[in-house]
Structure formats: structure tokens, C-alpha cells
PDB file of N, CA and C in Angstrom:
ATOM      1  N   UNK A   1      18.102 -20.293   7.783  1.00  0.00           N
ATOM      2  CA  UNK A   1      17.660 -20.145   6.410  1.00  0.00           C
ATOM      3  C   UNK A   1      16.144 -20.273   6.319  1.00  0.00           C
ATOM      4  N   UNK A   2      16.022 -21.082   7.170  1.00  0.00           N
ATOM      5  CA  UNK A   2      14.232 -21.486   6.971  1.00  0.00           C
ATOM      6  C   UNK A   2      13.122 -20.263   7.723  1.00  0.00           C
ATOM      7  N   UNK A   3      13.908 -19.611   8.572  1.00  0.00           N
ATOM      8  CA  UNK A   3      13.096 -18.338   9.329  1.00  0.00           C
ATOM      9  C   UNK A   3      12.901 -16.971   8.211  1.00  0.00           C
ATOM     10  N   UNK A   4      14.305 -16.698   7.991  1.00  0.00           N
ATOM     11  CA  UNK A   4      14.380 -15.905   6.397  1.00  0.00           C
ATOM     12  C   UNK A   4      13.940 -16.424   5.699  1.00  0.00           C
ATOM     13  N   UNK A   5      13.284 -17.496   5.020  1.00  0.00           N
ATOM     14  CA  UNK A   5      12.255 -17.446   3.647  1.00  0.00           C
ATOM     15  C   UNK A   5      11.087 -17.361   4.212  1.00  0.00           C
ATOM     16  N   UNK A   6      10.819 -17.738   5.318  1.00  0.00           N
ATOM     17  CA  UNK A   6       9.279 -18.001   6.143  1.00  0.00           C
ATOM     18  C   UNK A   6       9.169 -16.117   5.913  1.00  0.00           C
ATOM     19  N   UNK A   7      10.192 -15.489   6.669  1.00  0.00           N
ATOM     20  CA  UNK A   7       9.791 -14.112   6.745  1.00  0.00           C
ATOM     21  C   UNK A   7       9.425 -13.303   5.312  1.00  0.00           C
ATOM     22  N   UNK A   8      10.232 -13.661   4.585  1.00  0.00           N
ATOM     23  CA  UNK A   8      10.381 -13.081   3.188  1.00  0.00           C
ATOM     24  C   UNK A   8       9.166 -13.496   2.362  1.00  0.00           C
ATOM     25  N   UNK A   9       8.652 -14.886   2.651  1.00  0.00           N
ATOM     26  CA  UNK A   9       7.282 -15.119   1.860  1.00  0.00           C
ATOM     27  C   UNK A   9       6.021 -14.669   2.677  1.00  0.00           C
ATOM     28  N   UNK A  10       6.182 -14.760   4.051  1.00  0.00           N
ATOM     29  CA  UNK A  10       5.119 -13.802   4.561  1.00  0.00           C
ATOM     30  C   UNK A  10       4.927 -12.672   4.066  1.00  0.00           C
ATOM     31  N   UNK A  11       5.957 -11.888   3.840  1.00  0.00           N
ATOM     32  CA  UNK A  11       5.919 -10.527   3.304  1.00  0.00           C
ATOM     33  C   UNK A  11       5.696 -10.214   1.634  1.00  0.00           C
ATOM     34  N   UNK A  12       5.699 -11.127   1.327  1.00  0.00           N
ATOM     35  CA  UNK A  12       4.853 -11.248  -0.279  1.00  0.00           C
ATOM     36  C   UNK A  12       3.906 -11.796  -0.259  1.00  0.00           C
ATOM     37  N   UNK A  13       3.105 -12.623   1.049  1.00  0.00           N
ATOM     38  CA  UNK A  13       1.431 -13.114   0.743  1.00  0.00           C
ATOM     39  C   UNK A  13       0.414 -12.456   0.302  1.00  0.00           C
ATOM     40  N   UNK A  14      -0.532 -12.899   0.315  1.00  0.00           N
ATOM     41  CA  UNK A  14      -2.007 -12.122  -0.307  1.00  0.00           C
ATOM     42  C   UNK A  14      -2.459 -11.520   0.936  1.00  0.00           C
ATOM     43  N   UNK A  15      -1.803 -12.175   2.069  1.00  0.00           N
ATOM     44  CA  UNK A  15      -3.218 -12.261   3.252  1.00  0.00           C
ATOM     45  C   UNK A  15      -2.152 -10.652   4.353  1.00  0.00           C
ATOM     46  N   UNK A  16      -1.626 -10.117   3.595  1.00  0.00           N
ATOM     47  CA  UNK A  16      -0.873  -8.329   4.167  1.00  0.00           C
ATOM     48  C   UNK A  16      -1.634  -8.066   4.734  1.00  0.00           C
ATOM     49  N   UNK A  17      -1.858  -7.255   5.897  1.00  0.00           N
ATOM     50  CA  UNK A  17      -2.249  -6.050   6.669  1.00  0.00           C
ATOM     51  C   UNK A  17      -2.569  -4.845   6.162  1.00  0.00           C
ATOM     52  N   UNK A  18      -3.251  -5.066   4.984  1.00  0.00           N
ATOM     53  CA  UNK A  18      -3.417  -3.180   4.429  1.00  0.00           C
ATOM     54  C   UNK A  18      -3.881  -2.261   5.111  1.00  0.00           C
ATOM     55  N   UNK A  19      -4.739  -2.846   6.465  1.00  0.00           N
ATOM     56  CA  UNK A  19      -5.613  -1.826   7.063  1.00  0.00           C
ATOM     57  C   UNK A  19      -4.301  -1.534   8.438  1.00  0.00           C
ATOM     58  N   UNK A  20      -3.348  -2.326   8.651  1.00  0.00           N
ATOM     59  CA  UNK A  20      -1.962  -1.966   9.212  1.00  0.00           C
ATOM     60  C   UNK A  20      -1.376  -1.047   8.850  1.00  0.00           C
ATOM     61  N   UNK A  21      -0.910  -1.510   7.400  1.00  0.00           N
ATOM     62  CA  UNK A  21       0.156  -0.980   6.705  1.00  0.00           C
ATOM     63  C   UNK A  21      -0.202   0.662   6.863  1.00  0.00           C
ATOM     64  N   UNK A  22      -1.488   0.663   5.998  1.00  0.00           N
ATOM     65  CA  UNK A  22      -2.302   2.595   6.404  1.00  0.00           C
ATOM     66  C   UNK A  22      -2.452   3.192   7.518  1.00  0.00           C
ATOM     67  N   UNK A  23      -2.970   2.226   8.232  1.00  0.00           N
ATOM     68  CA  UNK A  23      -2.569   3.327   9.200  1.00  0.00           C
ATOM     69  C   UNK A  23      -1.116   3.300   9.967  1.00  0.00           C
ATOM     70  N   UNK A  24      -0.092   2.984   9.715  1.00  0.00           N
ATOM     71  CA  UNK A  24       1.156   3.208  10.281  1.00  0.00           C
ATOM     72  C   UNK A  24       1.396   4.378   8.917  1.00  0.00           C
ATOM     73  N   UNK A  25       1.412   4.347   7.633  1.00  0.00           N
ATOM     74  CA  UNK A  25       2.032   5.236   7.174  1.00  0.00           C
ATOM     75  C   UNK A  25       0.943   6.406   7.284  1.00  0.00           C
ATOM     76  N   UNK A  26      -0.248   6.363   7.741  1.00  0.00           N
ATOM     77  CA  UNK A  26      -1.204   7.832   8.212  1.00  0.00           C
ATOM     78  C   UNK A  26      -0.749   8.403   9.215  1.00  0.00           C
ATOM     79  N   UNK A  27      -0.076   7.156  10.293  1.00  0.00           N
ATOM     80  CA  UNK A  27       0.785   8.101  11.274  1.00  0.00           C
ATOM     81  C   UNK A  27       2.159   9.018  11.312  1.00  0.00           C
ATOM     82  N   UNK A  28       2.581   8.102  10.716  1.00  0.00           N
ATOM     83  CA  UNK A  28       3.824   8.481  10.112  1.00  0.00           C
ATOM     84  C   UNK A  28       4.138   9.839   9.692  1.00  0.00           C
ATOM     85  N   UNK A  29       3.299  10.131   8.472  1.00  0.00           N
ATOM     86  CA  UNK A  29       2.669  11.020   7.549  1.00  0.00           C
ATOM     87  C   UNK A  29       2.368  12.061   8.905  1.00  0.00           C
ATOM     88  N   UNK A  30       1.296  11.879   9.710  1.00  0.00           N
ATOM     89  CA  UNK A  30       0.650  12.735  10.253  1.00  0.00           C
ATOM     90  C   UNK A  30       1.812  13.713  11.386  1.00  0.00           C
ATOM     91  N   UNK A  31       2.536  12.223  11.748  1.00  0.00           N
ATOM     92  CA  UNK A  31       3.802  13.092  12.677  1.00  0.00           C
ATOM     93  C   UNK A  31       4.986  14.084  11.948  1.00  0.00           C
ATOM     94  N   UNK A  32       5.420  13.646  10.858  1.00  0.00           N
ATOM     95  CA  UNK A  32       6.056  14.366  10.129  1.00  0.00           C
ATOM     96  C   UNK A  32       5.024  15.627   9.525  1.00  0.00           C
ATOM     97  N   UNK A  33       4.049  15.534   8.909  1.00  0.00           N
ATOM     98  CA  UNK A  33       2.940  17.194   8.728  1.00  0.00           C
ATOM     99  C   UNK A  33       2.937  17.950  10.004  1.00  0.00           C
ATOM    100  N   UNK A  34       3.043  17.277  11.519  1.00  0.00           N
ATOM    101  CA  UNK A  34       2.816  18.239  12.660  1.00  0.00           C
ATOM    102  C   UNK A  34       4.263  18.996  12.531  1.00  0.00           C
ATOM    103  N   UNK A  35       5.722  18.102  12.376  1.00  0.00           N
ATOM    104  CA  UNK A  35       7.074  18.323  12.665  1.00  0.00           C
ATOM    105  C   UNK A  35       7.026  19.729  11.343  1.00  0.00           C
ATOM    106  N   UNK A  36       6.994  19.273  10.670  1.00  0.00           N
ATOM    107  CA  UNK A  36       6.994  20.187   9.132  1.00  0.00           C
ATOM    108  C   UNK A  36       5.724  20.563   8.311  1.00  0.00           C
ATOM    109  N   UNK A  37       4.951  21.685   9.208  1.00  0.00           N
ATOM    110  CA  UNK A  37       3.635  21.896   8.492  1.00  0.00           C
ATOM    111  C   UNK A  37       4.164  22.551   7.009  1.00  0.00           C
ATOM    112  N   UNK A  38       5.193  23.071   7.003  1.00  0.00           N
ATOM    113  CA  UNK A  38       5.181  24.061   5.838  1.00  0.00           C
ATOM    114  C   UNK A  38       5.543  22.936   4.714  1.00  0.00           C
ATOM    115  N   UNK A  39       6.348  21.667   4.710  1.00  0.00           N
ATOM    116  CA  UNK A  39       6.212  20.539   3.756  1.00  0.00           C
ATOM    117  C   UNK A  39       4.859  19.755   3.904  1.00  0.00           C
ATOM    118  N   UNK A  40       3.993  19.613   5.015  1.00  0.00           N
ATOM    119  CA  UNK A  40       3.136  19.303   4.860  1.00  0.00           C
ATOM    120  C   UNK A  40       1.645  20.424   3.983  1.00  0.00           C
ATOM    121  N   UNK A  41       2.130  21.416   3.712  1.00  0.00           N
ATOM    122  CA  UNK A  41       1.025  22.617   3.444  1.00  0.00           C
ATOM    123  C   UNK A  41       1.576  22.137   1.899  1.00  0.00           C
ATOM    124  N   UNK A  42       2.616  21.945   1.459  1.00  0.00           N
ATOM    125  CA  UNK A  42       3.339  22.078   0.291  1.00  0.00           C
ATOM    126  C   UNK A  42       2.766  20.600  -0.340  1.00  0.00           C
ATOM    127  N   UNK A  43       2.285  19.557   0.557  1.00  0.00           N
ATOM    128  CA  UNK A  43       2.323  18.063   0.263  1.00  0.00           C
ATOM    129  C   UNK A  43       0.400  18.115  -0.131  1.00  0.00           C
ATOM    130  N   UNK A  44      -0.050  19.616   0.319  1.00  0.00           N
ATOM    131  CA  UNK A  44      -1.787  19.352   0.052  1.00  0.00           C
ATOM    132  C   UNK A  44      -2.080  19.237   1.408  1.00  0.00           C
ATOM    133  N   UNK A  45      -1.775  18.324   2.226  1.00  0.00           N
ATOM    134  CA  UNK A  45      -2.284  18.498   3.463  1.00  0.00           C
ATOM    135  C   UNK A  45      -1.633  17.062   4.031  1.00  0.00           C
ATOM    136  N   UNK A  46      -1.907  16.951   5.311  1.00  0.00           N
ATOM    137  CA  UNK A  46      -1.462  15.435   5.584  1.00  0.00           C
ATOM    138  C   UNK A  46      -2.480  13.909   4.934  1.00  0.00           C
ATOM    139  N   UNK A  47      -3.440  14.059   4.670  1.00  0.00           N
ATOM    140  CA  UNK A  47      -4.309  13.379   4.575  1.00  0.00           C
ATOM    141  C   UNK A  47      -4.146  13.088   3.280  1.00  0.00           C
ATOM    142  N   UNK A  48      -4.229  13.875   2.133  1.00  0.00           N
ATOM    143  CA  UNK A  48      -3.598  14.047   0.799  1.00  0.00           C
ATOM    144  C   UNK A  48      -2.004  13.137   0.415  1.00  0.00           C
ATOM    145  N   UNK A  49      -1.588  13.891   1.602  1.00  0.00           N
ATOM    146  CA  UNK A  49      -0.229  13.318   1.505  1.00  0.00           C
ATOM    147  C   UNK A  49       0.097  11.841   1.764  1.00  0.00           C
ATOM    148  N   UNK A  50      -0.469  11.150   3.271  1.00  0.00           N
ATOM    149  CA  UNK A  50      -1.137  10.058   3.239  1.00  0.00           C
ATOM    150  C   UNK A  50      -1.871   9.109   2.441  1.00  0.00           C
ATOM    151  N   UNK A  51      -2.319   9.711   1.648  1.00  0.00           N
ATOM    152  CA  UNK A  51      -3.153   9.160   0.112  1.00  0.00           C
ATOM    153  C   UNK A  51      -2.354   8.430  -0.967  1.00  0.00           C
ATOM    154  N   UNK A  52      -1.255   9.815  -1.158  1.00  0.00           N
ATOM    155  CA  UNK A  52      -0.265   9.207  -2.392  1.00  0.00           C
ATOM    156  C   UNK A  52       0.576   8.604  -1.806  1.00  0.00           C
ATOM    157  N   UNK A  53       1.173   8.632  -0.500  1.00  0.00           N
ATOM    158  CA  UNK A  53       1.971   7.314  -0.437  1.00  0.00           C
ATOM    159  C   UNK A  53       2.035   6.121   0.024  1.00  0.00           C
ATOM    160  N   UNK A  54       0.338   5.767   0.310  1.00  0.00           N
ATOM    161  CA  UNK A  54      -0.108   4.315   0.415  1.00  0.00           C
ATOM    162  C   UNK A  54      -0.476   3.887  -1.485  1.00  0.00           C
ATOM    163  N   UNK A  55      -0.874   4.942  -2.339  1.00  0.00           N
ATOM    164  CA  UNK A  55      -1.204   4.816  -3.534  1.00  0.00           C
ATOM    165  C   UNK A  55       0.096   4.502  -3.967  1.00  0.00           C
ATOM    166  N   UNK A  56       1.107   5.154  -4.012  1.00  0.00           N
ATOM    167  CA  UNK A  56       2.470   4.913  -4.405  1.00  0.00           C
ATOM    168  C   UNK A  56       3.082   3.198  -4.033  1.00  0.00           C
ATOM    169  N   UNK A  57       3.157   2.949  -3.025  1.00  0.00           N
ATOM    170  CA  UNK A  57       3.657   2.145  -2.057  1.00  0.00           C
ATOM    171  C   UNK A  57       2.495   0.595  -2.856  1.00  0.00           C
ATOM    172  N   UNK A  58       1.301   0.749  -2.860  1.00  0.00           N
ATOM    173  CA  UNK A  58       0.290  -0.279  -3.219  1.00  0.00           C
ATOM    174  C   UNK A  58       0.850  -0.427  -4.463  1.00  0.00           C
ATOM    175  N   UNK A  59       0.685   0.608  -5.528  1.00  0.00           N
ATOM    176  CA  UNK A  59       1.400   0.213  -6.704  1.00  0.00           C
ATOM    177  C   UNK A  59       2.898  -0.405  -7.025  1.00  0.00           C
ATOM    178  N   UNK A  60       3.624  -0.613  -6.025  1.00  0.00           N
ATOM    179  CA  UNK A  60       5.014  -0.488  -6.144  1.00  0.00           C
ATOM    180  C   UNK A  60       4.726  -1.989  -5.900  1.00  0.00           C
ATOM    181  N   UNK A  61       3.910  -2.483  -5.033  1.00  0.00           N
ATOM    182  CA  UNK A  61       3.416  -3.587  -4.552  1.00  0.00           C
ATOM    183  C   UNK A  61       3.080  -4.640  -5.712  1.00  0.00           C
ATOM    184  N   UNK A  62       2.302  -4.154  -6.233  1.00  0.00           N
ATOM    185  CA  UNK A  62       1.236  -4.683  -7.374  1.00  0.00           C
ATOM    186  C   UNK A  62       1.657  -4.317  -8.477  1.00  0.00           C
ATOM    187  N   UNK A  63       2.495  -4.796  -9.201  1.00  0.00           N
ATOM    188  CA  UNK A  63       2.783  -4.192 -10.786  1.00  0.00           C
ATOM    189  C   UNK A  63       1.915  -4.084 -11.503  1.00  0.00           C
ATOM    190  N   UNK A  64       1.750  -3.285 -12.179  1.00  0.00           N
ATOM    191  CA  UNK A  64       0.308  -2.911 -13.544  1.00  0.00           C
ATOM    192  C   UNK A  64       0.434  -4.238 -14.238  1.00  0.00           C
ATOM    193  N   UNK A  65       1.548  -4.863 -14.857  1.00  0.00           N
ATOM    194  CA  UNK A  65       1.001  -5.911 -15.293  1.00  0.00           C
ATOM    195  C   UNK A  65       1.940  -7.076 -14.472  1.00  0.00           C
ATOM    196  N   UNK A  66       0.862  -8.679 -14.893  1.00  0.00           N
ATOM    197  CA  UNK A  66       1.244  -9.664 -14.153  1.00  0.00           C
ATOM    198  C   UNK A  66       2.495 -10.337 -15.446  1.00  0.00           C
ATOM    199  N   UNK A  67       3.292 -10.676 -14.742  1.00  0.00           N
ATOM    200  CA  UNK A  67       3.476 -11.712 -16.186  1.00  0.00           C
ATOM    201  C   UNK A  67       3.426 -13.120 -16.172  1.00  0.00           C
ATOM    202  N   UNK A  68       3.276 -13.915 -17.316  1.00  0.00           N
ATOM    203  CA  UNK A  68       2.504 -15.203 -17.518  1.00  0.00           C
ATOM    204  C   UNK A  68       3.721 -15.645 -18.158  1.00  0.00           C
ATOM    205  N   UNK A  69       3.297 -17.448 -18.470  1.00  0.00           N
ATOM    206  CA  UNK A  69       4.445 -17.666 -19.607  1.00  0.00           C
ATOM    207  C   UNK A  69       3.966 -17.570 -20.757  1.00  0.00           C
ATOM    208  N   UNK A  70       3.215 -16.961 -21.249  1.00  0.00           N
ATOM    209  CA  UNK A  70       2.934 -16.335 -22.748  1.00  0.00           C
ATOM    210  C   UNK A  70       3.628 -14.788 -22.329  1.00  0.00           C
ATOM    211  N   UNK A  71       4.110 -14.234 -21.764  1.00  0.00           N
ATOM    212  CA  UNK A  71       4.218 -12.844 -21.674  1.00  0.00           C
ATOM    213  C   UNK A  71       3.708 -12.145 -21.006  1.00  0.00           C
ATOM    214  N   UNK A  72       3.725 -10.772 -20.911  1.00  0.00           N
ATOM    215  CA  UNK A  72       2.879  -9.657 -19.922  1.00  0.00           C
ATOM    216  C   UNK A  72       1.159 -10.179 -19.649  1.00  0.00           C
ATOM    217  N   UNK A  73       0.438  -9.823 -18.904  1.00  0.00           N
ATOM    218  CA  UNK A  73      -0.811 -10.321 -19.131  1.00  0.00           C
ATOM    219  C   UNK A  73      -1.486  -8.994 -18.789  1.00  0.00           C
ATOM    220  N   UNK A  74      -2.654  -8.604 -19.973  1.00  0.00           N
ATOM    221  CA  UNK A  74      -3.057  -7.546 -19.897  1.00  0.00           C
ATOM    222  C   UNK A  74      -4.145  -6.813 -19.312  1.00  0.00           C
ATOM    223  N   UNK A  75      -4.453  -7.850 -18.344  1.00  0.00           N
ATOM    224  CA  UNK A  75      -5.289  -8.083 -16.977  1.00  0.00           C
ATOM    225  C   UNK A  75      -4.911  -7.564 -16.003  1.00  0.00           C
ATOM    226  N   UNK A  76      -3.404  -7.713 -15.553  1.00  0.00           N
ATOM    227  CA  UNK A  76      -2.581  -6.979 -14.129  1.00  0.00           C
ATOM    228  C   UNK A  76      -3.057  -7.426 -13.145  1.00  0.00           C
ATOM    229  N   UNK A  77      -3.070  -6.595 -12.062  1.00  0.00           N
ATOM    230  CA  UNK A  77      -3.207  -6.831 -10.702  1.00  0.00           C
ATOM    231  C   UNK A  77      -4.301  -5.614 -10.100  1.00  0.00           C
ATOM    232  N   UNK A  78      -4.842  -5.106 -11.075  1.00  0.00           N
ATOM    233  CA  UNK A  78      -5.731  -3.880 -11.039  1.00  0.00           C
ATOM    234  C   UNK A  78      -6.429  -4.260  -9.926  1.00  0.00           C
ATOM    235  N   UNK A  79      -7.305  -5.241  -9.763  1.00  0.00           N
ATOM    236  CA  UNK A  79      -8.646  -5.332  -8.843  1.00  0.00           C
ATOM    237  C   UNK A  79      -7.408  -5.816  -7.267  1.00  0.00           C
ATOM    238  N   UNK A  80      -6.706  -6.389  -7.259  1.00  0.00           N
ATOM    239  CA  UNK A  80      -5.992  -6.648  -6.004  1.00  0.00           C
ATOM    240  C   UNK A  80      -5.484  -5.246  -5.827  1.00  0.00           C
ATOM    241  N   UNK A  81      -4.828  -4.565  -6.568  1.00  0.00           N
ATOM    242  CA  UNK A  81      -4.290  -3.262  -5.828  1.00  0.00           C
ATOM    243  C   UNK A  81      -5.548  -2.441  -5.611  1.00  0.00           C
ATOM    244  N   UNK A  82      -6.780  -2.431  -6.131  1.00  0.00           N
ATOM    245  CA  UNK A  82      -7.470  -1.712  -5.694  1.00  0.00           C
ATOM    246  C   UNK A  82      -7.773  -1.926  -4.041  1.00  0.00           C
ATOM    247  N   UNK A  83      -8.337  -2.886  -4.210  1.00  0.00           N
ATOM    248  CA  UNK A  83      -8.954  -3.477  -2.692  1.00  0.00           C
ATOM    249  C   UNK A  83      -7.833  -3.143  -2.118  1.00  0.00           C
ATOM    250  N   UNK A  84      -6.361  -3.244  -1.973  1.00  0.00           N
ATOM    251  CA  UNK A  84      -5.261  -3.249  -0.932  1.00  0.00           C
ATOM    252  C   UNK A  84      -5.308  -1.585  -0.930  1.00  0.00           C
ATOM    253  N   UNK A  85      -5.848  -0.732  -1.731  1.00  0.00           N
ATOM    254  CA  UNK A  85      -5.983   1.203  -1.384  1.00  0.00           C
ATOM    255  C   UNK A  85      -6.880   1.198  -0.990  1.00  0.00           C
ATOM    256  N   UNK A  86      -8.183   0.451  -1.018  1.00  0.00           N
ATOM    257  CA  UNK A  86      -9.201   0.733  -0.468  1.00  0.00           C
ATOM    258  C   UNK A  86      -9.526   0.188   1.032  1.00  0.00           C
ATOM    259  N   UNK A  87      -8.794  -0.812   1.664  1.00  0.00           N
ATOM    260  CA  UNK A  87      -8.501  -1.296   2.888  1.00  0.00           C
ATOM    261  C   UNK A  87      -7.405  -0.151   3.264  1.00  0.00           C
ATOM    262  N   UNK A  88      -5.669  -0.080   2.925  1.00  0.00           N
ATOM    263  CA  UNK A  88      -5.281   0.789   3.663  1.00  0.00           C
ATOM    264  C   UNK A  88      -5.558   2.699   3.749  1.00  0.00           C
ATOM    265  N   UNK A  89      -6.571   2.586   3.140  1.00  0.00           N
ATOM    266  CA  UNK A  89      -7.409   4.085   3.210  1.00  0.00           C
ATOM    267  C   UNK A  89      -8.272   3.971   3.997  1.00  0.00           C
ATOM    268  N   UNK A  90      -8.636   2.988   4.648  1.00  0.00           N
ATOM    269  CA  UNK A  90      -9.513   2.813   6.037  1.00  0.00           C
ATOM    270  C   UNK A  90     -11.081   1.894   5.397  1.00  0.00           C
ATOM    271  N   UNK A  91     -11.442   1.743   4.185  1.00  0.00           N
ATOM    272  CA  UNK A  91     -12.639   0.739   3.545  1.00  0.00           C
ATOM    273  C   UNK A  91     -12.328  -0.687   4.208  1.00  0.00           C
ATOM    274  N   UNK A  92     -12.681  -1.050   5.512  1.00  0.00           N
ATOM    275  CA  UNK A  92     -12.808  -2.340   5.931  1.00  0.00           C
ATOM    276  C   UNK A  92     -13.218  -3.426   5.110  1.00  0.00           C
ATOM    277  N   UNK A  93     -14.436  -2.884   4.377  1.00  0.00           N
ATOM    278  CA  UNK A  93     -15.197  -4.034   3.506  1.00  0.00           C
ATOM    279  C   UNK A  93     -14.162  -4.026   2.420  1.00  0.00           C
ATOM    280  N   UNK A  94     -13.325  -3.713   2.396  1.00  0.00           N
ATOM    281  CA  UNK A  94     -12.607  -4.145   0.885  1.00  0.00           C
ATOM    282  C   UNK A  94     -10.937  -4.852   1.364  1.00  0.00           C
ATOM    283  N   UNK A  95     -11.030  -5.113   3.349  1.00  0.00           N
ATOM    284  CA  UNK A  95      -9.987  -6.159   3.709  1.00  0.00           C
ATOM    285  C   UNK A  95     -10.399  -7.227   3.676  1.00  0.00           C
ATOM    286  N   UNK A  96     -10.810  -7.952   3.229  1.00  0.00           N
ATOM    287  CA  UNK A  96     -10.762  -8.941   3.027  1.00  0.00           C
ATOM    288  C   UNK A  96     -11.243  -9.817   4.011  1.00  0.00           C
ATOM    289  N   UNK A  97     -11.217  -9.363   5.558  1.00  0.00           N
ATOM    290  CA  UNK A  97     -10.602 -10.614   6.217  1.00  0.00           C
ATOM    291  C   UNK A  97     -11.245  -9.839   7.880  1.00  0.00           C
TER     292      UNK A  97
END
């Protein structure tokens, strides 16, 4: 029990791998555009394509808003999801670490 929450709260910390996380899904991305150029021609390109689904994936991460115990807070998580697209898009200075 104690290895599963250790794992499960690692994987919700602040201190993520964004500059990991991007480039595994740039590879990813990049092997599937070589396998399927014609979904990759259709996706914009691989790099494009790579774009929206670390953008996708960061947001899915980071909800637009935080909530508080007064309610939604209309602050969010804007500046953390930024820095976490701008590290896994390859901006070192915006990992943190």
C-alpha cells in the first residue's frame, strides 16, 4: 500500500519531468509521423503535432481553474502550465530545476 501511494503522489508532484515527458511524446509522435506520413501530413506535420499533444496532455494536467474552499479560484494554474509547455517544448530555462 505504501509503494502505491509513494508512486501515485510522485506522479502528481510539482517537481515532473516536463523536459522527459516532451521529449518521449516528440518521439513517439515522430515514430508514428515516419510509420504514417499521410496522418502525419494531415496532423500539420510532426512537430505541430507534437505541440498539441504535450499542449493537450499539460492542460489535462493543470486544470484552468484551481479550486479553493471559497470555490473555483480565478487565478488557475495558468503560470504552472505554462512553464510545464515551455520546458516540455524543449525551454530549459522554464524547468525549473
Amino acid at each position: 500500500m505504501g509503494e502505491g501511494f509513494a508512486h501515485l503522489w510522485a506522479e502528481r508532484s510539482e517537481m515532473v519531468d516536463w523536459a522527459g515527458i516532451g521529449q518521449s511524446i516528440q518521439l513517439t509522435v515522430g515514430i508514428f509521423a515516419e510509420t504514417f506520413p499521410e496522418l502525419a501530413k494531415k496532423e500539420g506535420g510532426a512537430d505541430a503535432w507534437a505541440s498539441r499533444v504535450i499542449s493537450d496532455y499539460i492542460s489535462h494536467y493543470y486544470p484552468s481553474q484551481t479550486m479553493t474552499t471559497f470555490g473555483p479560484s480565478p487565478f488557475g494554474n495558468g503560470w504552472l502550465a505554462d512553464a510545464a509547455r515551455q520546458c516540455a517544448l524543449g525551454n530549459r530555462a522554464a524547468c525549473g530545476n
